[in-house]
C-alpha atoms as a PDB file:
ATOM      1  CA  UNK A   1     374.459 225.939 174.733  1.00  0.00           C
ATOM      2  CA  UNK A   2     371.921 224.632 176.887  1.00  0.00           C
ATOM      3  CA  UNK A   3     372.440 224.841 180.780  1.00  0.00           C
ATOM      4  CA  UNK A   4     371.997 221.261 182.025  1.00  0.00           C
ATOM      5  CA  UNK A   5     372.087 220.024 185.540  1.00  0.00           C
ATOM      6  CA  UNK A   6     374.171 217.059 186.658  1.00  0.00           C
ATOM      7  CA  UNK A   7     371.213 214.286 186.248  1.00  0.00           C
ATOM      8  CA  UNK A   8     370.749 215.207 182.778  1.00  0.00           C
ATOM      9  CA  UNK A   9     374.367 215.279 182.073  1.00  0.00           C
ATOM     10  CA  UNK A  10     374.597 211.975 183.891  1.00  0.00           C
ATOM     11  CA  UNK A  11     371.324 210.958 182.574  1.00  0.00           C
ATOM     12  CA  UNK A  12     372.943 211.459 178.416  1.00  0.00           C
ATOM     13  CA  UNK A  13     376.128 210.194 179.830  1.00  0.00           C
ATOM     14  CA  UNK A  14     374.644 206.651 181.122  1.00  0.00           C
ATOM     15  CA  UNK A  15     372.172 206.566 177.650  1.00  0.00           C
ATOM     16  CA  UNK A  16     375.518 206.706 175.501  1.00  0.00           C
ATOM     17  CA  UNK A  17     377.674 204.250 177.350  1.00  0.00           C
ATOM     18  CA  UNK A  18     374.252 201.628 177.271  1.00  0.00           C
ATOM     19  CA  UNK A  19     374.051 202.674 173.414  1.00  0.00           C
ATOM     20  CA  UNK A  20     378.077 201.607 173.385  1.00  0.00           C
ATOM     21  CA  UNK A  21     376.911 198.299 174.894  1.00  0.00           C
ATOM     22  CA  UNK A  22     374.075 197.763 172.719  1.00  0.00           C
ATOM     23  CA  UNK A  23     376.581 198.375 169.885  1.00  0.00           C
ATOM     24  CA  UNK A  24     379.404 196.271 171.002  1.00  0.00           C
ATOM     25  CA  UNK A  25     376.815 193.233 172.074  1.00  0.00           C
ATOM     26  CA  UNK A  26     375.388 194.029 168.405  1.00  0.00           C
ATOM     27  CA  UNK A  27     378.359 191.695 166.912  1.00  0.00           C
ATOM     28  CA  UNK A  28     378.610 188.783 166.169  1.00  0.00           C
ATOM     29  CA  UNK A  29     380.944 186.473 167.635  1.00  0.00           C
ATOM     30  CA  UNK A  30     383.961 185.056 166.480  1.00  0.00           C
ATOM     31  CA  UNK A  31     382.957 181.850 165.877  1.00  0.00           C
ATOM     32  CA  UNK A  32     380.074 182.668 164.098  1.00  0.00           C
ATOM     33  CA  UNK A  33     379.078 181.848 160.946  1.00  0.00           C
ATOM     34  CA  UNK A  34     378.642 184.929 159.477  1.00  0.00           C
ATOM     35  CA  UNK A  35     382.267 186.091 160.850  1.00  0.00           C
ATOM     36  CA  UNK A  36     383.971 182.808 159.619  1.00  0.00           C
ATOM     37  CA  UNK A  37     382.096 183.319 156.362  1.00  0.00           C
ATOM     38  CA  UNK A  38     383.853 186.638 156.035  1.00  0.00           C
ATOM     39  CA  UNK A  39     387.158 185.303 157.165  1.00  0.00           C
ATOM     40  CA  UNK A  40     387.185 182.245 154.553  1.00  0.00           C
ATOM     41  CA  UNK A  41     386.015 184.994 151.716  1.00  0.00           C
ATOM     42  CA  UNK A  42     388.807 187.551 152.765  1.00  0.00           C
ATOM     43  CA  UNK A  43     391.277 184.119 152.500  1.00  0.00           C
ATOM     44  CA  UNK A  44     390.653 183.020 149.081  1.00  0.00           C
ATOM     45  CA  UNK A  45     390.596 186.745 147.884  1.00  0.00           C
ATOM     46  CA  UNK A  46     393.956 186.732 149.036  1.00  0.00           C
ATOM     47  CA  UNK A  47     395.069 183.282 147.726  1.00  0.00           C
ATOM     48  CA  UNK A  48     393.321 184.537 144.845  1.00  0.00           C
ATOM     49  CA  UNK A  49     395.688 187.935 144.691  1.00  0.00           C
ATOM     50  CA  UNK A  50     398.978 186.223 145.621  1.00  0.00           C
ATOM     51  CA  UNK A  51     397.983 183.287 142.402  1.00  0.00           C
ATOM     52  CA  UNK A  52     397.454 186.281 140.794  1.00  0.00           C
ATOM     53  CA  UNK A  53     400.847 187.807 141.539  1.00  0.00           C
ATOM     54  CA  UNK A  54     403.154 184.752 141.072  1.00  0.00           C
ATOM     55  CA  UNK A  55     401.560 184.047 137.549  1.00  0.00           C
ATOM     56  CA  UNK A  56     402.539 188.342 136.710  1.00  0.00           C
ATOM     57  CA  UNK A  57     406.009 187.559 138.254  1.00  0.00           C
ATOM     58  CA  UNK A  58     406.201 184.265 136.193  1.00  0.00           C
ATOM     59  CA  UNK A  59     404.828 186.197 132.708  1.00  0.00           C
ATOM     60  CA  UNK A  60     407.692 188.866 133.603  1.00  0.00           C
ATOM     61  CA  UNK A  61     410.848 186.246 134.276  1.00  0.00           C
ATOM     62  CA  UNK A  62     409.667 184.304 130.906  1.00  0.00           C
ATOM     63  CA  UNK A  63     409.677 187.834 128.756  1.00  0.00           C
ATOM     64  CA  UNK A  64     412.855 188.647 130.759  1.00  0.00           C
ATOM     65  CA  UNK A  65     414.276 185.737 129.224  1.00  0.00           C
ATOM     66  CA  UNK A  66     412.443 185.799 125.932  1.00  0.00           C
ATOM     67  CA  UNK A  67     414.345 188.922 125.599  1.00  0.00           C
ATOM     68  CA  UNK A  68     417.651 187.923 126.916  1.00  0.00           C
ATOM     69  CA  UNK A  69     417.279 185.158 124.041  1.00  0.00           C
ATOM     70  CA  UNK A  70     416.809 187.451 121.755  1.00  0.00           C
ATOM     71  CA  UNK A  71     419.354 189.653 122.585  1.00  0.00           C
ATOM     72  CA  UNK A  72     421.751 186.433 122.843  1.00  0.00           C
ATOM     73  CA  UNK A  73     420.536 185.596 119.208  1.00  0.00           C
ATOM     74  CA  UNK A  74     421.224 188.964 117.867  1.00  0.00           C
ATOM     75  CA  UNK A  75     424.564 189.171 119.387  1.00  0.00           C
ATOM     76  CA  UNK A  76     425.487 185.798 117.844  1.00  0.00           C
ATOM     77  CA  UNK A  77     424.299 186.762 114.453  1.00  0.00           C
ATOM     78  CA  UNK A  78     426.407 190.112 114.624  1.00  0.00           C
ATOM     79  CA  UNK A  79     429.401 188.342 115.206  1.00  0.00           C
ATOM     80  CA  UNK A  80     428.523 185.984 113.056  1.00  0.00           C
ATOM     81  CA  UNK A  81     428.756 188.831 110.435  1.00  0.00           C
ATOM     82  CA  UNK A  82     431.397 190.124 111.489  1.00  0.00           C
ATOM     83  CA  UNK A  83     433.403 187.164 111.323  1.00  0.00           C
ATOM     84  CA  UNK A  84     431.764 187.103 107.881  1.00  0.00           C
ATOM     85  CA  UNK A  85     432.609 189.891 107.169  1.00  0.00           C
ATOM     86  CA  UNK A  86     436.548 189.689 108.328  1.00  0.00           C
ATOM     87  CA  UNK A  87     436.915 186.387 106.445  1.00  0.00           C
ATOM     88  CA  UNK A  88     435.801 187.958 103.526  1.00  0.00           C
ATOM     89  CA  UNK A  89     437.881 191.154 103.815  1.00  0.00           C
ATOM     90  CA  UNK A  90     440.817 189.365 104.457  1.00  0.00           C
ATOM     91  CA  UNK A  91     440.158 187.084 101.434  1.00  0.00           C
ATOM     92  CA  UNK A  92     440.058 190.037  98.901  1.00  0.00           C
ATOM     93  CA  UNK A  93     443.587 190.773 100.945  1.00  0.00           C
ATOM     94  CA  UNK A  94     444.705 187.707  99.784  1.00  0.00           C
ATOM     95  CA  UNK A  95     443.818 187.774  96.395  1.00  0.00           C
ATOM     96  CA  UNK A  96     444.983 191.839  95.862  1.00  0.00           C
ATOM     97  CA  UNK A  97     448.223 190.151  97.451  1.00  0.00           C
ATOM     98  CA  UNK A  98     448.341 187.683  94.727  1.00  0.00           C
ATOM     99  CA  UNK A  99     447.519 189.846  92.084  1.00  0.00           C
ATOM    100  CA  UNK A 100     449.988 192.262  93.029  1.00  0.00           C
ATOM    101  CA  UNK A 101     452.785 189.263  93.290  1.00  0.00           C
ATOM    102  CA  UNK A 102     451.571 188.064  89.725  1.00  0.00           C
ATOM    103  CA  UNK A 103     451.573 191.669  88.493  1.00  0.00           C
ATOM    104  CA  UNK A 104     455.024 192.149  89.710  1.00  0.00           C
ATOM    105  CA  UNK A 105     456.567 188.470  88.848  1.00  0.00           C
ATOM    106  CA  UNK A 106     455.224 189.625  85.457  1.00  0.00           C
ATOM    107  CA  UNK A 107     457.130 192.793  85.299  1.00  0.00           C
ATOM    108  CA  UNK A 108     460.067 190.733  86.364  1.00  0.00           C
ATOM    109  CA  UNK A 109     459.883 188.423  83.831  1.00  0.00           C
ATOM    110  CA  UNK A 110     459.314 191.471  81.031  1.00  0.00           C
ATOM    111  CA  UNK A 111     462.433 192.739  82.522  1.00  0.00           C
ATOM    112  CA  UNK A 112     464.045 190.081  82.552  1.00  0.00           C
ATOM    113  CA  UNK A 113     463.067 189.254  78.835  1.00  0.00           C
ATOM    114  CA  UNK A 114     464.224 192.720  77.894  1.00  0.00           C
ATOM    115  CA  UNK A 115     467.512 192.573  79.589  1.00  0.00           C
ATOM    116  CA  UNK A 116     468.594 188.701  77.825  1.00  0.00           C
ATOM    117  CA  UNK A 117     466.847 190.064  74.712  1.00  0.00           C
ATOM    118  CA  UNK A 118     469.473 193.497  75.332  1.00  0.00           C
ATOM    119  CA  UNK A 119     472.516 191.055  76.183  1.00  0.00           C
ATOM    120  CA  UNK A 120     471.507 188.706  72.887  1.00  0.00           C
ATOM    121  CA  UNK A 121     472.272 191.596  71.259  1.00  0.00           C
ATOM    122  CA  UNK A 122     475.456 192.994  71.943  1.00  0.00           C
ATOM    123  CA  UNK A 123     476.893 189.533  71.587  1.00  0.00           C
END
């Protein structure tokens, strides 16, 4: 470290706050060209970013919904099936029903047969 005396230290001190100055003074102003260049790019880059965005957010509600479709679609064919299939269960119901009726209306009337043919003969 260097032993300075007070007129150098001032001496650096009033060089830096002029080099400040020269900085600040350096800008441009506000209504300048270059500045309101800047400002109208910065703008549309973010009109740009925020199109950008709402056209993503748009893509993601329609696939949202694609997919809800498709999930509605698929549920409707599954119970479509279902229904299908519960129709056609309870039509082979029915008809093992009837068969069994016929079956047994046909035992009854063997029976039967047997029992007039049994009573024919001990007459």
């Amino acid at each position: 470290m260097k032993n300075q005396t007070l007129a150098e230290r001032l001496a650096t001190s009033n060089a830096a706050k002029k080099d400040l100055l020269a900085k600040f003074k350096a800008r441009p102003a506000i209504d300048s060209p270059e500045v309101l260049a800047r400002q109208s790019e910065r703008a549309r880059i973010s009109r740009e970013r925020a199109e950008r965005a709402a056209e993503r957010d748009q893509e993601k509600r329609e696939e949202a919904e694609r997919l809800e479709r498709i999930k509605l679609e698929e549920r409707a064919e599954a119970e479509a099936a279902s229904k299908a299939a519960m129709v056609a269960k309870e039509e082979s119901d029915r008809a093992m029903v009837k068969q069994l009726l016929d079956y047994e209306a046909e035992l009854k009337s063997k029976r039967d047969a047997r029992y007039a043919a049994r009573k024919q003969r001990q007459r």
